[in-house]
Structure formats: C-alpha cells, structure tokens
PDB file of N, CA and C in Angstrom:
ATOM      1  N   UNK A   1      85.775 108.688  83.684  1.00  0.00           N
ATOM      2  CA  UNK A   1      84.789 109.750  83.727  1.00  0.00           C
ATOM      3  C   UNK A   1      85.291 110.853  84.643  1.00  0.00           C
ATOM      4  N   UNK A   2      85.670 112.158  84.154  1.00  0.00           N
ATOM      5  CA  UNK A   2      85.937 112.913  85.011  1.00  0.00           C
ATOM      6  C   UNK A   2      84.816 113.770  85.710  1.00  0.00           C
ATOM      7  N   UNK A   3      85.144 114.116  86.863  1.00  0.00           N
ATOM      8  CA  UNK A   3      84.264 114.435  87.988  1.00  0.00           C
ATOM      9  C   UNK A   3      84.353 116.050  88.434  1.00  0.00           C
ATOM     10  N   UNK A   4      83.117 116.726  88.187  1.00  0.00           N
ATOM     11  CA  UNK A   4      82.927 117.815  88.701  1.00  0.00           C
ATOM     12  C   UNK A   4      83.484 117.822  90.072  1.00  0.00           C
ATOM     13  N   UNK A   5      84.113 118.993  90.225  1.00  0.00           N
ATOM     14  CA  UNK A   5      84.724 119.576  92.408  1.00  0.00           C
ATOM     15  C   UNK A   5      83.851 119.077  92.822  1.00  0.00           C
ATOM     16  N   UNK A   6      82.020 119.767  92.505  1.00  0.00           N
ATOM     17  CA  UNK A   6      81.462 119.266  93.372  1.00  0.00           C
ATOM     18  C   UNK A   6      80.795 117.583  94.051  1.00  0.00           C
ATOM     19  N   UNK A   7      81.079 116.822  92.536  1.00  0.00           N
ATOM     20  CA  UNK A   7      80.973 115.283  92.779  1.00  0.00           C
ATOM     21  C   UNK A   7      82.436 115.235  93.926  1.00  0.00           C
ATOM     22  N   UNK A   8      83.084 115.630  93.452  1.00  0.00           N
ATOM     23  CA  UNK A   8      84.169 114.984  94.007  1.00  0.00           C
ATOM     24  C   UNK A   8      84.291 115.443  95.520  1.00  0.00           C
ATOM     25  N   UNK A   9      83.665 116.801  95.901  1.00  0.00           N
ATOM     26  CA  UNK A   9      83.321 117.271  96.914  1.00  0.00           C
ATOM     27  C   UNK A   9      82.249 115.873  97.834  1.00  0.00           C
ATOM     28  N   UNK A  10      81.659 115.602  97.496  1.00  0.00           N
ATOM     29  CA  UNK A  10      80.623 114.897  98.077  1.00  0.00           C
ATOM     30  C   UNK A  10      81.044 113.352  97.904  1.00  0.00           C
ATOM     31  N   UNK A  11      81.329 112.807  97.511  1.00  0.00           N
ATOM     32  CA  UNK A  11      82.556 111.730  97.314  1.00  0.00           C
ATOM     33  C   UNK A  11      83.208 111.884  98.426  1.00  0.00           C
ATOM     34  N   UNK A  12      84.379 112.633  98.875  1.00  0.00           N
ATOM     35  CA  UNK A  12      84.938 112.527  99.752  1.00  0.00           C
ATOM     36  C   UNK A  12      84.203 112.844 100.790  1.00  0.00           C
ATOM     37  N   UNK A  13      83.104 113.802 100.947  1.00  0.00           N
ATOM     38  CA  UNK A  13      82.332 113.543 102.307  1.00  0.00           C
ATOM     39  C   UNK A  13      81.708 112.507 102.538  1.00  0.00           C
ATOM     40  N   UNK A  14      81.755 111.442 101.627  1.00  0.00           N
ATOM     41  CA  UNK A  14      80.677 110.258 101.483  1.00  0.00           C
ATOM     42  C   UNK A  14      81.982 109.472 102.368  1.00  0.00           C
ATOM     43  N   UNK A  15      82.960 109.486 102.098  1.00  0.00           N
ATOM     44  CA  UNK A  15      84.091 108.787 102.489  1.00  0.00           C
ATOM     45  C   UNK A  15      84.833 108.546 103.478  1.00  0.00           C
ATOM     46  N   UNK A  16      84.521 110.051 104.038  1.00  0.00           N
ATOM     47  CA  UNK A  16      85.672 110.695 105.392  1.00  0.00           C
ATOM     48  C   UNK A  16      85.288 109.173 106.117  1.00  0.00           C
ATOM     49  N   UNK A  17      84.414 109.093 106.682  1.00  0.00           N
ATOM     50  CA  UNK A  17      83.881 108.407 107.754  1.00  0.00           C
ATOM     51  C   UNK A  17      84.333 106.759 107.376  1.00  0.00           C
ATOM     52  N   UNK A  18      84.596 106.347 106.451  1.00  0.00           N
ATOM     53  CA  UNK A  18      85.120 104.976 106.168  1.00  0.00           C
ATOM     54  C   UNK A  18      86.350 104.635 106.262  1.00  0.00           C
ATOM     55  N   UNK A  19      86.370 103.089 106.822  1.00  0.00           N
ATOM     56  CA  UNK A  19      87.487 102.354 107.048  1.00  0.00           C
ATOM     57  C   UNK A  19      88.312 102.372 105.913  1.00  0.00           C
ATOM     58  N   UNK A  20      89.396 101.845 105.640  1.00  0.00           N
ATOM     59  CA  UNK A  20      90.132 100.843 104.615  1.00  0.00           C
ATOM     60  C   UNK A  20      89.246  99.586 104.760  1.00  0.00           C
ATOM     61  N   UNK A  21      88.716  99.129 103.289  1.00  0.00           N
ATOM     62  CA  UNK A  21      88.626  97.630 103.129  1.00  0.00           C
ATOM     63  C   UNK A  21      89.336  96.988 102.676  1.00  0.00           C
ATOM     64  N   UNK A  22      90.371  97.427 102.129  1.00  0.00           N
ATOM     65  CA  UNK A  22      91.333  96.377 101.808  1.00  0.00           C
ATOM     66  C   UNK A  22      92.743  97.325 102.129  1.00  0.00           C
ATOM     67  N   UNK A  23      93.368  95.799 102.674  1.00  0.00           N
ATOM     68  CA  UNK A  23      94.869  96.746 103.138  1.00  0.00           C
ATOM     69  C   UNK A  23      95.799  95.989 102.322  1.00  0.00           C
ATOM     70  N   UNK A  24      97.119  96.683 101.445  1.00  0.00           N
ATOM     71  CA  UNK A  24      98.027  95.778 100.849  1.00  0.00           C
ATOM     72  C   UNK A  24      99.031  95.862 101.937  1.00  0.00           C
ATOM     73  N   UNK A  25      99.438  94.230 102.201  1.00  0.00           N
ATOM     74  CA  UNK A  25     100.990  95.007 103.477  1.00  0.00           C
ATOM     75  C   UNK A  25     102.080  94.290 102.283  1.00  0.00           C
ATOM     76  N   UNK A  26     103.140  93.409 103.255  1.00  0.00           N
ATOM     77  CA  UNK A  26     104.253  93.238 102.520  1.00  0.00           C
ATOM     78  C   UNK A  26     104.063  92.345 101.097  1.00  0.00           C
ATOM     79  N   UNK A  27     103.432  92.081 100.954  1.00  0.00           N
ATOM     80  CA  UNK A  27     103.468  90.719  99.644  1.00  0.00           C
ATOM     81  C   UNK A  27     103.176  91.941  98.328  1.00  0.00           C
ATOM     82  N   UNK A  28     102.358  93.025  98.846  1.00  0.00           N
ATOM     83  CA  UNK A  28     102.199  94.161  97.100  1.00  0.00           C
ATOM     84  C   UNK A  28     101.048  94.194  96.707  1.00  0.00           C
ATOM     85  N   UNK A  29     100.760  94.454  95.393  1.00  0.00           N
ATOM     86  CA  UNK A  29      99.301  94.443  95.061  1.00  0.00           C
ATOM     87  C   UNK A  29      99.824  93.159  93.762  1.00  0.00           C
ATOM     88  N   UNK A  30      98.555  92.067  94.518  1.00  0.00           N
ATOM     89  CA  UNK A  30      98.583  90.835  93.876  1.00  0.00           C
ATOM     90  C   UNK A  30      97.285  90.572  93.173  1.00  0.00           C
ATOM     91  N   UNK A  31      97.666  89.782  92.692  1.00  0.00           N
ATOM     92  CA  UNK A  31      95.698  89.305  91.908  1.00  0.00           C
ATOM     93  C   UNK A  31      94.538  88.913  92.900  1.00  0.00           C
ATOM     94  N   UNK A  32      95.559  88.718  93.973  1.00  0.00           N
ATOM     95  CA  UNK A  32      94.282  88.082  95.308  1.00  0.00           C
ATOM     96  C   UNK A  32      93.865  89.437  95.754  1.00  0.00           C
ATOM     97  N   UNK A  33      94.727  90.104  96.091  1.00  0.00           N
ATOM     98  CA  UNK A  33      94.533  91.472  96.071  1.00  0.00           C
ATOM     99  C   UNK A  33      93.455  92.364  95.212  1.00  0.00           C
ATOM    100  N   UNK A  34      94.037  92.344  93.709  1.00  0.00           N
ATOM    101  CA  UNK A  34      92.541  92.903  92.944  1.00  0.00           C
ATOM    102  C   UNK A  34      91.789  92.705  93.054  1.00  0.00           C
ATOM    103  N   UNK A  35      91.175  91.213  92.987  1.00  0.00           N
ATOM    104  CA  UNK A  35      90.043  90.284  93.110  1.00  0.00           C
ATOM    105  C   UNK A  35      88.976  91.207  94.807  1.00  0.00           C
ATOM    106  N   UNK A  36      89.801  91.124  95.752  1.00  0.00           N
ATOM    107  CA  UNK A  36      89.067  91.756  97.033  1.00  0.00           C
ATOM    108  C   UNK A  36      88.560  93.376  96.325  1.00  0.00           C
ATOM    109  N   UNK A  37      89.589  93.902  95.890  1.00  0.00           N
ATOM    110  CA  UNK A  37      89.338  95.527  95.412  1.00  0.00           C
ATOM    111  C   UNK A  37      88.449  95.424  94.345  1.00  0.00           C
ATOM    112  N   UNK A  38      88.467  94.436  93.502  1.00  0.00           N
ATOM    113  CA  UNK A  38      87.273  94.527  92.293  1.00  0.00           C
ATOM    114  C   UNK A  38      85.746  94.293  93.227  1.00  0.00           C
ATOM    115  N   UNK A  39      85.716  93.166  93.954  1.00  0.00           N
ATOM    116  CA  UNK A  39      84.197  92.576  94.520  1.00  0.00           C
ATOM    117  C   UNK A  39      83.846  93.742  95.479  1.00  0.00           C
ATOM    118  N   UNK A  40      85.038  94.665  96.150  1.00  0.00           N
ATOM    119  CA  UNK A  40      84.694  95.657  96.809  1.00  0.00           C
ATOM    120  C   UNK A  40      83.919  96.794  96.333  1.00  0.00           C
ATOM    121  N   UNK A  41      84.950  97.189  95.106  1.00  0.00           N
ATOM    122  CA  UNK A  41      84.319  97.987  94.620  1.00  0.00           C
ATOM    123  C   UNK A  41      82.608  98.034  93.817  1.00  0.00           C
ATOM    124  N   UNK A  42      82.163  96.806  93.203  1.00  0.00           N
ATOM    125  CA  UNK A  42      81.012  96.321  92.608  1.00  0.00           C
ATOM    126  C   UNK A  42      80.124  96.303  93.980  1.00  0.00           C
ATOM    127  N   UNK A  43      80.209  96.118  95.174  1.00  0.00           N
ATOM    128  CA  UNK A  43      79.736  96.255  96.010  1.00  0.00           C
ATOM    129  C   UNK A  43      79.363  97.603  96.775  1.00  0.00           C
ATOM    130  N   UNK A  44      80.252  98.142  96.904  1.00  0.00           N
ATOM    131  CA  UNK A  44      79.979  98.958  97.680  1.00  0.00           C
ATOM    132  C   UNK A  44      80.246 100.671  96.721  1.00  0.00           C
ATOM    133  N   UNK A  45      81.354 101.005  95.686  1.00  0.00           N
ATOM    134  CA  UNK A  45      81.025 101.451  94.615  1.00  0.00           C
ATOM    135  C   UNK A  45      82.577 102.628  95.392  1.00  0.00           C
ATOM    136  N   UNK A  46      82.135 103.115  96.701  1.00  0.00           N
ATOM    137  CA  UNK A  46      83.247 103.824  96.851  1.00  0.00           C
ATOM    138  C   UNK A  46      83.906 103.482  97.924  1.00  0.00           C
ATOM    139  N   UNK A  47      85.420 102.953  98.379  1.00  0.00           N
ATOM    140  CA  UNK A  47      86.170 102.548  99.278  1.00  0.00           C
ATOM    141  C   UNK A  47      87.354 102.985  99.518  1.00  0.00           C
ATOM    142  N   UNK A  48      87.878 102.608 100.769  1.00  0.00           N
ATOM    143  CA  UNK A  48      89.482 103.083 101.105  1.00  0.00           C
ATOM    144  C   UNK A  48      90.256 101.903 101.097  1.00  0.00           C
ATOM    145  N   UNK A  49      91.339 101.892 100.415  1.00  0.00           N
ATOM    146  CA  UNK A  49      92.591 101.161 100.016  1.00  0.00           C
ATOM    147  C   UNK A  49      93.224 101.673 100.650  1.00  0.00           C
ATOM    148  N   UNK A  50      94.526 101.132 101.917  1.00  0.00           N
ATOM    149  CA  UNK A  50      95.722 101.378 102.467  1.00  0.00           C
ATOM    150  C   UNK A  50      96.491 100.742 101.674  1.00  0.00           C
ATOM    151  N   UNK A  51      97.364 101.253 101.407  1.00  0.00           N
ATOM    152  CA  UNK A  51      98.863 100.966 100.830  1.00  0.00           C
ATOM    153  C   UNK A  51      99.893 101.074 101.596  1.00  0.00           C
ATOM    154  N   UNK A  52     100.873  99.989 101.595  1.00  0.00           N
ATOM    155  CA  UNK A  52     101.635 100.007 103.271  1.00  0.00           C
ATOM    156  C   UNK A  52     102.839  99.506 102.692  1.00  0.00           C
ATOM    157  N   UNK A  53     103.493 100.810 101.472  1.00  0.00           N
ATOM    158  CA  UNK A  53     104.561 100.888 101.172  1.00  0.00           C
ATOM    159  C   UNK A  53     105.380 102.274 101.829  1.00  0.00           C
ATOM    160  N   UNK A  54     106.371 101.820 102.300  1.00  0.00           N
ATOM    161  CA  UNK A  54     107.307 102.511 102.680  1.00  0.00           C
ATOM    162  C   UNK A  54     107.390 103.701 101.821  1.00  0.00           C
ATOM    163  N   UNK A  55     107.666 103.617 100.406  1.00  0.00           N
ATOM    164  CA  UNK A  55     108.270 104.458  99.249  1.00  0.00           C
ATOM    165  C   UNK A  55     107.375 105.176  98.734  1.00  0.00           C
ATOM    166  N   UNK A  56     107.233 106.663  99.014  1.00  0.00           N
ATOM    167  CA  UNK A  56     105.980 107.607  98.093  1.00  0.00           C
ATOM    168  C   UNK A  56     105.720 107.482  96.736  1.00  0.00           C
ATOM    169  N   UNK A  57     106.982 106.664  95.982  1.00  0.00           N
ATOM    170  CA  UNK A  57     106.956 106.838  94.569  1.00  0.00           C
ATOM    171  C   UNK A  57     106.046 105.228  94.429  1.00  0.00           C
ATOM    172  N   UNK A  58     106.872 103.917  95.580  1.00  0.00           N
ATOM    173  CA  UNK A  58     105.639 102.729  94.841  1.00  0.00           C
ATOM    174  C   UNK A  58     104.356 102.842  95.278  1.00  0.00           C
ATOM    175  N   UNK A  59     104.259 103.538  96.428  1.00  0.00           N
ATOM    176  CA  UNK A  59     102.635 104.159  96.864  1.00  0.00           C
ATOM    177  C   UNK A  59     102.016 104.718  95.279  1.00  0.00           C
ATOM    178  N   UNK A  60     102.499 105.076  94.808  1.00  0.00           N
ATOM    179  CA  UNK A  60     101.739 106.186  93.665  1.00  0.00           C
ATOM    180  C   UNK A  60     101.629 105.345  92.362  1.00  0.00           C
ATOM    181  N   UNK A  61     102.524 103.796  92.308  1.00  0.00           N
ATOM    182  CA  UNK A  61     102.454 103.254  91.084  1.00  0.00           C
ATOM    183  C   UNK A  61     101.914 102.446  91.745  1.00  0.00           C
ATOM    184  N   UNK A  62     101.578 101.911  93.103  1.00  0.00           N
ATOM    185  CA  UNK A  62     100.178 101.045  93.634  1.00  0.00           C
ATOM    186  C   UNK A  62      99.262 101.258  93.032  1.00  0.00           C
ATOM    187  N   UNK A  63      98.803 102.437  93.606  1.00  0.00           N
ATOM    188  CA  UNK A  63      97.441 103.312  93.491  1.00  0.00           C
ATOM    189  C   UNK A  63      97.071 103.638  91.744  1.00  0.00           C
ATOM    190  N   UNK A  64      97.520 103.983  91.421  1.00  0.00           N
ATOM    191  CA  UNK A  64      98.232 104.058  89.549  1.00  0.00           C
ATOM    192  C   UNK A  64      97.377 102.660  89.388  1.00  0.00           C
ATOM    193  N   UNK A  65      98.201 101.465  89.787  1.00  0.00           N
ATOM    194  CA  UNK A  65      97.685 100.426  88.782  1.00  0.00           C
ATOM    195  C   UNK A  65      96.606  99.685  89.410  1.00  0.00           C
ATOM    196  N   UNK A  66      96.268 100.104  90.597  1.00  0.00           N
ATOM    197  CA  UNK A  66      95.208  99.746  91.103  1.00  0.00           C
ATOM    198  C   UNK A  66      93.680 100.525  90.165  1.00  0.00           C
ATOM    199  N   UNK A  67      93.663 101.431  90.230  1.00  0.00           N
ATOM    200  CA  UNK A  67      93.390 102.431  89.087  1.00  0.00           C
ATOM    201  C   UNK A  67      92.691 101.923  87.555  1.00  0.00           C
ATOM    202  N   UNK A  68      93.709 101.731  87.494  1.00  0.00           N
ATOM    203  CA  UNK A  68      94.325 101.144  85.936  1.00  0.00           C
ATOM    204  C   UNK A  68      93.520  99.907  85.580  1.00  0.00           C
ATOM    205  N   UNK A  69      93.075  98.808  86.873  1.00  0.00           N
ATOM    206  CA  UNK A  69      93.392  97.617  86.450  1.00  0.00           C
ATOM    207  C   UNK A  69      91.897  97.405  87.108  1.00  0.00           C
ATOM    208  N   UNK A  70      91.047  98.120  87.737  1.00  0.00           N
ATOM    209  CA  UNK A  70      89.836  97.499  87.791  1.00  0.00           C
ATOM    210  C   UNK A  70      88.795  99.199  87.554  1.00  0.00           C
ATOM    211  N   UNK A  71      89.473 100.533  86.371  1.00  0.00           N
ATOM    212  CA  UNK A  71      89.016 101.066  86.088  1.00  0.00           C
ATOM    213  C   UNK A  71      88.309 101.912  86.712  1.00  0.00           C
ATOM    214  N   UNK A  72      89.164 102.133  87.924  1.00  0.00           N
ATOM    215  CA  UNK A  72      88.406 103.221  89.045  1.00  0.00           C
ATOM    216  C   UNK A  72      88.896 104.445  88.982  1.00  0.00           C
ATOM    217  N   UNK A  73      88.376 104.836  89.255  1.00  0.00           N
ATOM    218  CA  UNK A  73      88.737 106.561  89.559  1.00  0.00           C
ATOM    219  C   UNK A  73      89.118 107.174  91.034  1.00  0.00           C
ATOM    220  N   UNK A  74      90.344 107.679  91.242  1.00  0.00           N
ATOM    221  CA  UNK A  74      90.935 108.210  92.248  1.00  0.00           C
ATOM    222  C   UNK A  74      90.336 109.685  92.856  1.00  0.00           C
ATOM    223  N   UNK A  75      89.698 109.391  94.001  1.00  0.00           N
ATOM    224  CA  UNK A  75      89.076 110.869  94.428  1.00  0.00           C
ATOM    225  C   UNK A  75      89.718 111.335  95.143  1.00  0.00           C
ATOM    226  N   UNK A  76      90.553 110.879  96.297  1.00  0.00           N
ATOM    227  CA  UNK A  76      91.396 111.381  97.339  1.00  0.00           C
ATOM    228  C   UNK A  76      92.380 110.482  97.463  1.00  0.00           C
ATOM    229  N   UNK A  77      93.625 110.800  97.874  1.00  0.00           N
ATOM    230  CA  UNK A  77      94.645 109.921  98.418  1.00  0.00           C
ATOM    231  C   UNK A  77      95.437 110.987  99.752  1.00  0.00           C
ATOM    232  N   UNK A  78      95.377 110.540 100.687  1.00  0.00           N
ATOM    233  CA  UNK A  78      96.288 111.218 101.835  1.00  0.00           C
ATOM    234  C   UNK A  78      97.091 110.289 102.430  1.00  0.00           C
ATOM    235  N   UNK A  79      98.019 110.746 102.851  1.00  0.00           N
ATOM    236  CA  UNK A  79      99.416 109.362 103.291  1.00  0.00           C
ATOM    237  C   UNK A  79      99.160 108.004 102.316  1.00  0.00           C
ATOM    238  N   UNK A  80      98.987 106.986 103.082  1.00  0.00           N
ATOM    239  CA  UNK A  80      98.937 105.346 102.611  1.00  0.00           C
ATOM    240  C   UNK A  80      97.506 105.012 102.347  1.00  0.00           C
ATOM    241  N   UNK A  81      96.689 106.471 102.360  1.00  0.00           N
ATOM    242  CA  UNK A  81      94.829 105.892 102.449  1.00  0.00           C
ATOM    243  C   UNK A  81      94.415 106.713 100.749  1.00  0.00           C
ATOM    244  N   UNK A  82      93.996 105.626  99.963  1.00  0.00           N
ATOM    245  CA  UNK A  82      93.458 106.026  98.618  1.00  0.00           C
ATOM    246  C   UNK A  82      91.771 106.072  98.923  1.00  0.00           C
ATOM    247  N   UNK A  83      90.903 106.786  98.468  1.00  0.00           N
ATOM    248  CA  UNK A  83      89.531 106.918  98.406  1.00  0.00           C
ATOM    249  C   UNK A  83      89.243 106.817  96.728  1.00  0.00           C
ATOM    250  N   UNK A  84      88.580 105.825  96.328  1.00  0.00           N
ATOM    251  CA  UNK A  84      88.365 105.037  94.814  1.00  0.00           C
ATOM    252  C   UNK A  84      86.518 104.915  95.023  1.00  0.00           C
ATOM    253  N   UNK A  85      86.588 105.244  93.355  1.00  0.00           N
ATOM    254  CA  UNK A  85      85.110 105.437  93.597  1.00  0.00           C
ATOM    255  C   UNK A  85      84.955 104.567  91.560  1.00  0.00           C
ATOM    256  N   UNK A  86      84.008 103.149  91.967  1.00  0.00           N
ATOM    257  CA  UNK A  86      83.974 103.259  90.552  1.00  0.00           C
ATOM    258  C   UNK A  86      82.517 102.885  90.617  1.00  0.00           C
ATOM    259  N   UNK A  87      81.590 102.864  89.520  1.00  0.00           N
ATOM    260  CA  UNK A  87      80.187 103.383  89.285  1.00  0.00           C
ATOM    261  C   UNK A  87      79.895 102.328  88.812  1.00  0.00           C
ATOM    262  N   UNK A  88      78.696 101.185  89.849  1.00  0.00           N
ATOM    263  CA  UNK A  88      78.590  99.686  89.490  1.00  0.00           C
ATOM    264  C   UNK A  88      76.895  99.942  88.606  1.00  0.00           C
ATOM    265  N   UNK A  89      77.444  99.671  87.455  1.00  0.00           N
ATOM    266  CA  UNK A  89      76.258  99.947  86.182  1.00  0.00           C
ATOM    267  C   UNK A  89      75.293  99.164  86.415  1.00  0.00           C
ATOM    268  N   UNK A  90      74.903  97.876  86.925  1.00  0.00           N
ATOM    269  CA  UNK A  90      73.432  97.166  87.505  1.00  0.00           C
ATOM    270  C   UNK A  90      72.897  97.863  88.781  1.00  0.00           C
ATOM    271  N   UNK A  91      73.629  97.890  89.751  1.00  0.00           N
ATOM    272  CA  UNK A  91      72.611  98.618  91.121  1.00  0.00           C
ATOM    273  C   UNK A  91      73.653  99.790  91.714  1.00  0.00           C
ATOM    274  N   UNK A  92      73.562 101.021  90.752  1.00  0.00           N
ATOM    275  CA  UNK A  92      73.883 102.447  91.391  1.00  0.00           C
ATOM    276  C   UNK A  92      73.406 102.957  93.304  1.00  0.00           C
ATOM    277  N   UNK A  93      74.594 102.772  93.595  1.00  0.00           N
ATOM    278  CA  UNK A  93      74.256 102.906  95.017  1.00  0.00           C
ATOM    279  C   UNK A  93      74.403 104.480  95.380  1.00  0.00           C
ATOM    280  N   UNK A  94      74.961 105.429  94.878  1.00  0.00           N
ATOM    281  CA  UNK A  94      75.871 106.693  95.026  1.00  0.00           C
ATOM    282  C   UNK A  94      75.013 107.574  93.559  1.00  0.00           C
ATOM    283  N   UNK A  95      74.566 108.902  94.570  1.00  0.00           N
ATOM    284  CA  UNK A  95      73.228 109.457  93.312  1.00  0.00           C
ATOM    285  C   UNK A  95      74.658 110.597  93.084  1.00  0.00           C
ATOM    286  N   UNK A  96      74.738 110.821  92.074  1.00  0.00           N
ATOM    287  CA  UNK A  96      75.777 112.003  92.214  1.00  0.00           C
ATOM    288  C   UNK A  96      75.044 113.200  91.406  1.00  0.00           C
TER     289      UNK A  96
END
C-alpha cells in the first residue's frame, strides 16, 4: 500500500522516539529472526529493526527481504535503523 508524504510524515514522527525491537547481529536475518519481526510487527504495527551489517549493499538486501517476507512497508531507513510499518487487520492501533 503506498503511502501519502503525509502518512509517511506522521509515521516517522510516530517513530522518532522508538527503540530497535529487534536487532540482527552476526548470525543474519534468520527465521528466528522473522518470527520476532512478524509477532512484532502484529503487535505493535510500527517498529525499528537494526541491521548490524557492515556492507551498505547487504544492509539494503536485509531490509529488502525483511520487507518482502512479512509484507511490510519501509518508511524510513537511516544508517543500520529501518522504521517498518505494517497494518495489523484485527486491532488497528495507528489511525492514519
């Protein structure tokens, strides 16, 4: 679903102020891995992912298949911090 500036405006102000809940370090993005980023996301709807690859290019095919693979949508990414926002269809927490 693509997102008006101004959703996406307010999205990231919804965001500034949040941690990373899930951090990938050396092992990558694994299924134990998705599994935390999927229950995260159904939970809480918008979160920060650190990615704690060295390489700008596997940072971007992290984030890519992180993306990809539990159908979120990318609102911000700065350095190793992604801001993911996906829209949990039983209890809408985020009025946009």
């Amino acid at each position: 679903m693509p997102f008006s500036e101004n959703q996406k405006r307010q999205l990231r102000k919804l965001g500034h102020d949040l941690k990373p809940v899930v951090i990938i370090g050396s092992n990558g993005f694994t299924d134990a891995v998705n599994e935390e980023i999927a229950l995260a996301l159904d939970h809480h709807e918008l979160i920060k992912v650190r990615v704690n690859a060295a390489d700008r290019e596997l940072r971007n095919k992290m984030i890519k298949e992180i993306c990809n693979r539990n159908q979120a949508e990318l609102i911000q990414r700065i350095g190793h911090i992604a801001l993911l926002f996906r829209r949990n269809k039983e209890k809408p927490r985020i009025e946009l």
